[in-house]
Protein backbone atom coordinates (compact mmCIF):
# COMPACT_ATOMS: atom_id res chain seq x y z
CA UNK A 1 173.26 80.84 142.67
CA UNK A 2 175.19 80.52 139.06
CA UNK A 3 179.31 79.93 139.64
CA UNK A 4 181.14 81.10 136.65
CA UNK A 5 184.60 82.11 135.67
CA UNK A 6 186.48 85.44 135.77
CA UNK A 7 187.00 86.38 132.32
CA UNK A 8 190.79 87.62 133.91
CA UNK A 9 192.00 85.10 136.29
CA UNK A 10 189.26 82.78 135.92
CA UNK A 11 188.24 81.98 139.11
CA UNK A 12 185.36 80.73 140.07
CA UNK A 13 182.26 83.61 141.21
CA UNK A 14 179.39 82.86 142.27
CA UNK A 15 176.24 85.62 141.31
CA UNK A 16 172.43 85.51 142.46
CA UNK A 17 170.21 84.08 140.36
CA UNK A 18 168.51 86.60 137.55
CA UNK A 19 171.51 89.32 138.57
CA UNK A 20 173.20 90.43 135.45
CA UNK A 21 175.86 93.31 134.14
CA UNK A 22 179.12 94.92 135.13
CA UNK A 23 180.99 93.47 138.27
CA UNK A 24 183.98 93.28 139.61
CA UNK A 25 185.96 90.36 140.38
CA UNK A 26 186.55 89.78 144.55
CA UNK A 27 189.94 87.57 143.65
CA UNK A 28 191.32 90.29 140.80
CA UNK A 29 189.39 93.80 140.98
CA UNK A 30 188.88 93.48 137.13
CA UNK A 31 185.72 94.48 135.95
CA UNK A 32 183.25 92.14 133.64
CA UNK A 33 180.17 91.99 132.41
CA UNK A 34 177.39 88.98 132.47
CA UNK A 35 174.46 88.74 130.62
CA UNK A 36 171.75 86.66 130.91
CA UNK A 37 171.11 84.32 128.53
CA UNK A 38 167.06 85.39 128.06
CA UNK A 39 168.30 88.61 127.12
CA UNK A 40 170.70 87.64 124.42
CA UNK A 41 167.42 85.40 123.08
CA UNK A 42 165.22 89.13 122.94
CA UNK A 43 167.98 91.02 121.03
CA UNK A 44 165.65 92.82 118.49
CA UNK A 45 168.24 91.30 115.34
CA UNK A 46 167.38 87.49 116.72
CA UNK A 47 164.05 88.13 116.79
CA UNK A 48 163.75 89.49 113.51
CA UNK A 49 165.58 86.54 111.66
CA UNK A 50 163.71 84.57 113.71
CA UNK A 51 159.74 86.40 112.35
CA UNK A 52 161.35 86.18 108.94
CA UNK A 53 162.02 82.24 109.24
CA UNK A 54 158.64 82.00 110.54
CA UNK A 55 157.05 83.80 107.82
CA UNK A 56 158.95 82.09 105.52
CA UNK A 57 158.04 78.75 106.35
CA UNK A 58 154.61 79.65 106.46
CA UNK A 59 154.37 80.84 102.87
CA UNK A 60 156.18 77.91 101.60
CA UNK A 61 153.46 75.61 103.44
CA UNK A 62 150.50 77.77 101.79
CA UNK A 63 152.62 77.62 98.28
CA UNK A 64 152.50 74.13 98.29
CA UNK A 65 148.72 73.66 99.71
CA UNK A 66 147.38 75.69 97.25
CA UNK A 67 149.77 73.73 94.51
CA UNK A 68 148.38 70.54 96.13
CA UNK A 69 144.78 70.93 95.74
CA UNK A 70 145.31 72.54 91.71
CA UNK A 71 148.24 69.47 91.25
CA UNK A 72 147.68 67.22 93.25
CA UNK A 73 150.27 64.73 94.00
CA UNK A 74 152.99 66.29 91.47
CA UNK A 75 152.71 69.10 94.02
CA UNK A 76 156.09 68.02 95.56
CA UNK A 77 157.58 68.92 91.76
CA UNK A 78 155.92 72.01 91.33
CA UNK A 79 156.41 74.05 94.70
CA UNK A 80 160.30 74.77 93.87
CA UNK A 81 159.51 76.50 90.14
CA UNK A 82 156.51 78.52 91.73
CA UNK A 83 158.76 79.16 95.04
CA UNK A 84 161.53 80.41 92.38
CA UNK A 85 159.01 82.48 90.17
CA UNK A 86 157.51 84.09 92.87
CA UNK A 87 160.42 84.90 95.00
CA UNK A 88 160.04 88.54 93.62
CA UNK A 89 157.02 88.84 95.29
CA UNK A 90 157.07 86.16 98.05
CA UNK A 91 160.70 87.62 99.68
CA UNK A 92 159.50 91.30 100.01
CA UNK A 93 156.40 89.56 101.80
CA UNK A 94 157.94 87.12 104.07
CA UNK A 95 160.06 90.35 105.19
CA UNK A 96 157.34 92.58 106.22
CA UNK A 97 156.33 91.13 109.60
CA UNK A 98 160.19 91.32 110.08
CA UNK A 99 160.43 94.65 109.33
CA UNK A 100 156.98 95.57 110.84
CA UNK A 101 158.79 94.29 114.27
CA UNK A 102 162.18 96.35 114.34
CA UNK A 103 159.97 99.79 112.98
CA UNK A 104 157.60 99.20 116.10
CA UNK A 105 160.89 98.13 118.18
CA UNK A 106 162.47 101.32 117.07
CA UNK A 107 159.63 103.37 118.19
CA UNK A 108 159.11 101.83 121.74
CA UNK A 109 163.19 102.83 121.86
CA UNK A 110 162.96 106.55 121.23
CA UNK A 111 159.53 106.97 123.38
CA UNK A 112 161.14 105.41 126.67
């Protein structure tokens, strides 16, 4: 059981575990809505910021590998000039998997 508060008279209601949407309150009558918190974690915008941080990160790592092995130990100086030189071409591809996501997201919507 979770207890939470009327968003009106805030009381305290107590819902099943895993229940979530529109009820109504049994001290008011006012209608509310709960979500559950998993399903504000898989809204399609989170999860896209969340692919493009990912991807992101990655291609910074392999920037600076790759600078490591032709640099060396001046890597560390190096990574931010080629980060900022290649940005044209490095931004476009940390957002593909991003956008890859929502375009297969968007087609699972209209199907169902």
């Amino acid at each position: 059981m979770v207890e939470i508060q009327c968003p009106h008279c805030e009381d305290e209601i107590e819902l099943e575990d895993g229940v979530f949407g529109l009820f109504d309150c049994p001290y008011c009558n006012q209608e509310f809505e709960w979500e559950d918190d998993e399903s504000l974690l898989s809204n399609p915008i989170t999860i896209f910021v969340k692919i493009f941080l990912l991807s992101t990160s990655f291609i910074i790592l392999v920037v600076f590998v790759i600078l490591l092995f032709l640099f060396g130990g001046d890597a560390i100086v190096f990574t931010p000039y080629f980060l900022l030189i290649l940005s044209p071409v490095l931004i476009p591809l940390a957002l593909l998997p991003s956008c890859i996501y929502l375009f297969r997201y968007r087609i699972q919507k209209n199907i169902k």
